[in-house]
Structure formats: C-alpha cells, structure tokens
Protein backbone atom coordinates (compact mmCIF):
# COMPACT_ATOMS: atom_id res chain seq x y z
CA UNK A 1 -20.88 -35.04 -11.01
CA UNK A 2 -17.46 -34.11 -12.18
CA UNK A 3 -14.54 -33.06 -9.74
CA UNK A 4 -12.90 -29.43 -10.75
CA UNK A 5 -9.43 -30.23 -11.60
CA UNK A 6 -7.03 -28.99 -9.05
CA UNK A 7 -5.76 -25.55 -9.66
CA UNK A 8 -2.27 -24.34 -8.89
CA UNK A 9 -3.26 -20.53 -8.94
CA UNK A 10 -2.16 -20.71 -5.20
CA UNK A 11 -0.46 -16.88 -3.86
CA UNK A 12 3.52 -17.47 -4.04
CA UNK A 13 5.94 -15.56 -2.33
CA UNK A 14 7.22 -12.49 -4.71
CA UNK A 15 10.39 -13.48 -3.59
CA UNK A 16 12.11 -17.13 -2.41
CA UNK A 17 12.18 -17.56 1.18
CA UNK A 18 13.73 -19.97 3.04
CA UNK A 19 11.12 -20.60 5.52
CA UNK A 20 8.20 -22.92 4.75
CA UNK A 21 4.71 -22.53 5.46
CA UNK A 22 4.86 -21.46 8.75
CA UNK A 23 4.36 -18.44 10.61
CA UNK A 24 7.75 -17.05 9.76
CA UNK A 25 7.05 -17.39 6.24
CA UNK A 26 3.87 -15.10 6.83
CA UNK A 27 5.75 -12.85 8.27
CA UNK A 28 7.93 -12.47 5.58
CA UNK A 29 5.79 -12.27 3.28
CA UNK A 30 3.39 -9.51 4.55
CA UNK A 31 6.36 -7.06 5.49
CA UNK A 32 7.60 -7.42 1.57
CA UNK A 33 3.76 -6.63 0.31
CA UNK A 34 4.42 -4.01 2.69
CA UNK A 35 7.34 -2.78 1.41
CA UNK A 36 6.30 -3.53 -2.13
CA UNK A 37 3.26 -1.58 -1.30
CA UNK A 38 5.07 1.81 0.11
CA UNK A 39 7.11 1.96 -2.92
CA UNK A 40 4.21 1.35 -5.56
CA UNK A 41 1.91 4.04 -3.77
CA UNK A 42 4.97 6.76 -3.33
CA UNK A 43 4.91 6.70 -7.30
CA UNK A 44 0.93 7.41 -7.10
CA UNK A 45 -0.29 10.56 -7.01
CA UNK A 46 -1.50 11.44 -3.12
CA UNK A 47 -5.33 11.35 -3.88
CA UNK A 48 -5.45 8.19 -5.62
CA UNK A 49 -2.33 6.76 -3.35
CA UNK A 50 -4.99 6.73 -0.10
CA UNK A 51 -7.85 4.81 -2.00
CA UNK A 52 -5.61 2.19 -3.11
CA UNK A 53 -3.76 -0.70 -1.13
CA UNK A 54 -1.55 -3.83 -2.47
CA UNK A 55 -3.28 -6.96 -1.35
CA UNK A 56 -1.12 -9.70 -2.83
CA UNK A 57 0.89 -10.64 -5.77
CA UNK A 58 -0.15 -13.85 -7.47
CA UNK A 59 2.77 -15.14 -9.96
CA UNK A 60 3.07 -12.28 -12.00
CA UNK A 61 -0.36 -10.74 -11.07
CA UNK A 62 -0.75 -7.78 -8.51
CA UNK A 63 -3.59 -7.63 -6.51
CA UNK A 64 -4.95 -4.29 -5.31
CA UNK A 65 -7.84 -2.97 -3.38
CA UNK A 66 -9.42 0.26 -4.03
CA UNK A 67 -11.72 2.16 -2.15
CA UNK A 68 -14.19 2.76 -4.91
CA UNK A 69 -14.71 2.18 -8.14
CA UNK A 70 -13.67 5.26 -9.47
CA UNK A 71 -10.21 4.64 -7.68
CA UNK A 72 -10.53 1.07 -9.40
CA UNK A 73 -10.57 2.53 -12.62
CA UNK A 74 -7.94 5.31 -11.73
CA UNK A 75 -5.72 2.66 -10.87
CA UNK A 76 -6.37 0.53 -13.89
CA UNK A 77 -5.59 3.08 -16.46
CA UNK A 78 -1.52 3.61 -14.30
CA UNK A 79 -1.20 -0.51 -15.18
CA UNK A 80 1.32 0.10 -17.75
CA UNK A 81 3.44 2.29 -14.97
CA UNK A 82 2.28 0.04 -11.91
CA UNK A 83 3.76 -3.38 -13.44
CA UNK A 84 6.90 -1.86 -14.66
CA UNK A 85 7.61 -0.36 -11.25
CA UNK A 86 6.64 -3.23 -9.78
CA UNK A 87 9.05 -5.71 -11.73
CA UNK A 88 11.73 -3.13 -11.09
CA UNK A 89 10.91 -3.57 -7.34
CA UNK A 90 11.00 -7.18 -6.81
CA UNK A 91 12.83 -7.97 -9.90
CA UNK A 92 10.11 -10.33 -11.40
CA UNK A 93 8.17 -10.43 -14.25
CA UNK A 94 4.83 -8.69 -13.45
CA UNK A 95 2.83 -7.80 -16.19
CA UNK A 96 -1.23 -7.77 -15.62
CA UNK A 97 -2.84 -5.82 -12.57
CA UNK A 98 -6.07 -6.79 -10.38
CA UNK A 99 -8.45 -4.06 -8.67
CA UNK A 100 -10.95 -5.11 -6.41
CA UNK A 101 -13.04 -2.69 -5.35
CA UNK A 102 -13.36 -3.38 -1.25
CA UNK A 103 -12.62 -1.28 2.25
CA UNK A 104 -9.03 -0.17 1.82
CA UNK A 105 -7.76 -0.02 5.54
CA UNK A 106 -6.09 3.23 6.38
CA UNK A 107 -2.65 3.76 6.23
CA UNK A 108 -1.27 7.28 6.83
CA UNK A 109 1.99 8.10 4.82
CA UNK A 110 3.87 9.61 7.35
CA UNK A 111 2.62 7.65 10.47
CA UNK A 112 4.32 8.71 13.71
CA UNK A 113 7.40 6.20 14.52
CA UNK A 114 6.26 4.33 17.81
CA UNK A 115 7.05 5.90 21.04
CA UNK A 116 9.59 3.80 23.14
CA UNK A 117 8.68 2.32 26.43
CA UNK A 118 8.44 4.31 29.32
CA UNK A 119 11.05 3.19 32.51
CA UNK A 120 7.64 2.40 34.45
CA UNK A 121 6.86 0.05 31.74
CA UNK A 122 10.20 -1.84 31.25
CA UNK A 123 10.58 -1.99 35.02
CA UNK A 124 7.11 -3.67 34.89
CA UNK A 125 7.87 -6.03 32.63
CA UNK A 126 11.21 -7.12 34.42
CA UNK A 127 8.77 -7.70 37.51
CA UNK A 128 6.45 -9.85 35.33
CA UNK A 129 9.19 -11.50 34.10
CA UNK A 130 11.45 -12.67 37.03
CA UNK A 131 7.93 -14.44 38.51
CA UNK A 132 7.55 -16.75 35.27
CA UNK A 133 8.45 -20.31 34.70
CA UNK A 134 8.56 -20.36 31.22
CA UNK A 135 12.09 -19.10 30.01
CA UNK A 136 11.33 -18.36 26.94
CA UNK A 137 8.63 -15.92 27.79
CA UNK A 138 10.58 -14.97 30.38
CA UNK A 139 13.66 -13.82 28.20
CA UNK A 140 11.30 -12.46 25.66
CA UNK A 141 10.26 -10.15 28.39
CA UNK A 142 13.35 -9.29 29.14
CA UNK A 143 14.32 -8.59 25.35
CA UNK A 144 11.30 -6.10 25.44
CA UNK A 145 12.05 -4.38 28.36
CA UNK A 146 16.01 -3.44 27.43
CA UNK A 147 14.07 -1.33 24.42
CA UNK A 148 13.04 1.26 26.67
C-alpha cells in the first residue's frame, strides 16, 4: 500500500504573528477571522449577510459557510467582489472562494455591548479572591473585578 505524500495545505495565519502554536496564537487568529468576517459581511447585502459566515482563510483561499445552498450559490456568484475586498482587508493575495454549505451559527449585527459588572459582583470576586493561594488567579480576579 502506498503512503499519501504529505500535504502542506495546512490553515496559515492571514497575517504573521509572532506567537507560535499556542493558545495565544488561536486567539489571534480567530479575532482577525472575526474582524475579517464583520467587514466582508457589512459589504453583503443583509439577507444573504445572515446565511453566510467566514470560517477560515487557507493561503489565498476563503472559506465560508452558508446556511443553505441557495445562500452557497448567492455567495458564489459575489466571488469576484468577496476576494477583492478581502485582499484589500488583509492586504494579501486572495483570489478563489470556498462555500460549504453547513449550520451558520448566529451572529446578530448589532449585538448589545456587554453589560459591566454589577458592585455585588466585583465585591464577590474580591472575596473569592483574597481566600486563594494561587496569585495568579488571584490577581486575575482582581483585574476582573476593577471592570465593574
């Protein structure tokens, strides 16, 4: 039986960042998809822009999902638009567009910013905090409660 040559279609970062594989670097990444994401579905039109989601970008390949296959094909007929935006975006080359056709998870456009904590809550977490051992959870506690 012959062995499949090793492939080096692997997802890279859209953009270099100095962390390695690690968590960070995760991190990183899925806030620029995010942000990559925002600005690629603001140039949509609002129907199509709900059914559609950025799931990756592979060298100069995006990757979206869409909610149906009529959405697929909506979205595959804007390629010409979606690549140049795209590679105005990120300042890479991106010329050729994926659709898969999977659950798109909701994301409203205008979500409600996130309420800030409540006194009861900070004050709770400055109690939870001053009984720990660990300072590094303890001053992360900390950290969270000064946002209220």
């Amino acid at each position: 039986m012959q062995r499949r040559p090793a492939t080096t279609d692997r997802p890279t970062r859209p953009l270099d960042t100095k962390a390695g594989p690690t968590l960070t670097g995760l991190v990183e990444h899925a806030r620029l998809l995010e942000a990559i994401d925002q600005a690629l579905r603001g140039a949509l039109p609002a129907v199509l822009a709900d059914q559609v989601r950025l799931a990756n970008i592979r060298g100069a390949r995006l990757v979206f999902l869409a909610s149906s296959p009529a959405a697929a094909t909506r979205l595959r007929f804007m390629q010409e638009a979606l690549t140049a935006a795209a590679s105005r975006f990120t300042g890479m080359t991106i010329d050729q567009l994926t659709v898969k056709v999977a659950t798109v998870p909701v994301v409203p456009r205008d979500a409600e910013p996130r309420k800030p904590l409540s006194s009861a809550a900070a004050e709770h977490l400055r109690q939870a905090a001053s009984i720990l051992d660990d300072p590094a959870l303890r001053d992360l506690l900390h950290r969270l409660a000064s946002m209220a």
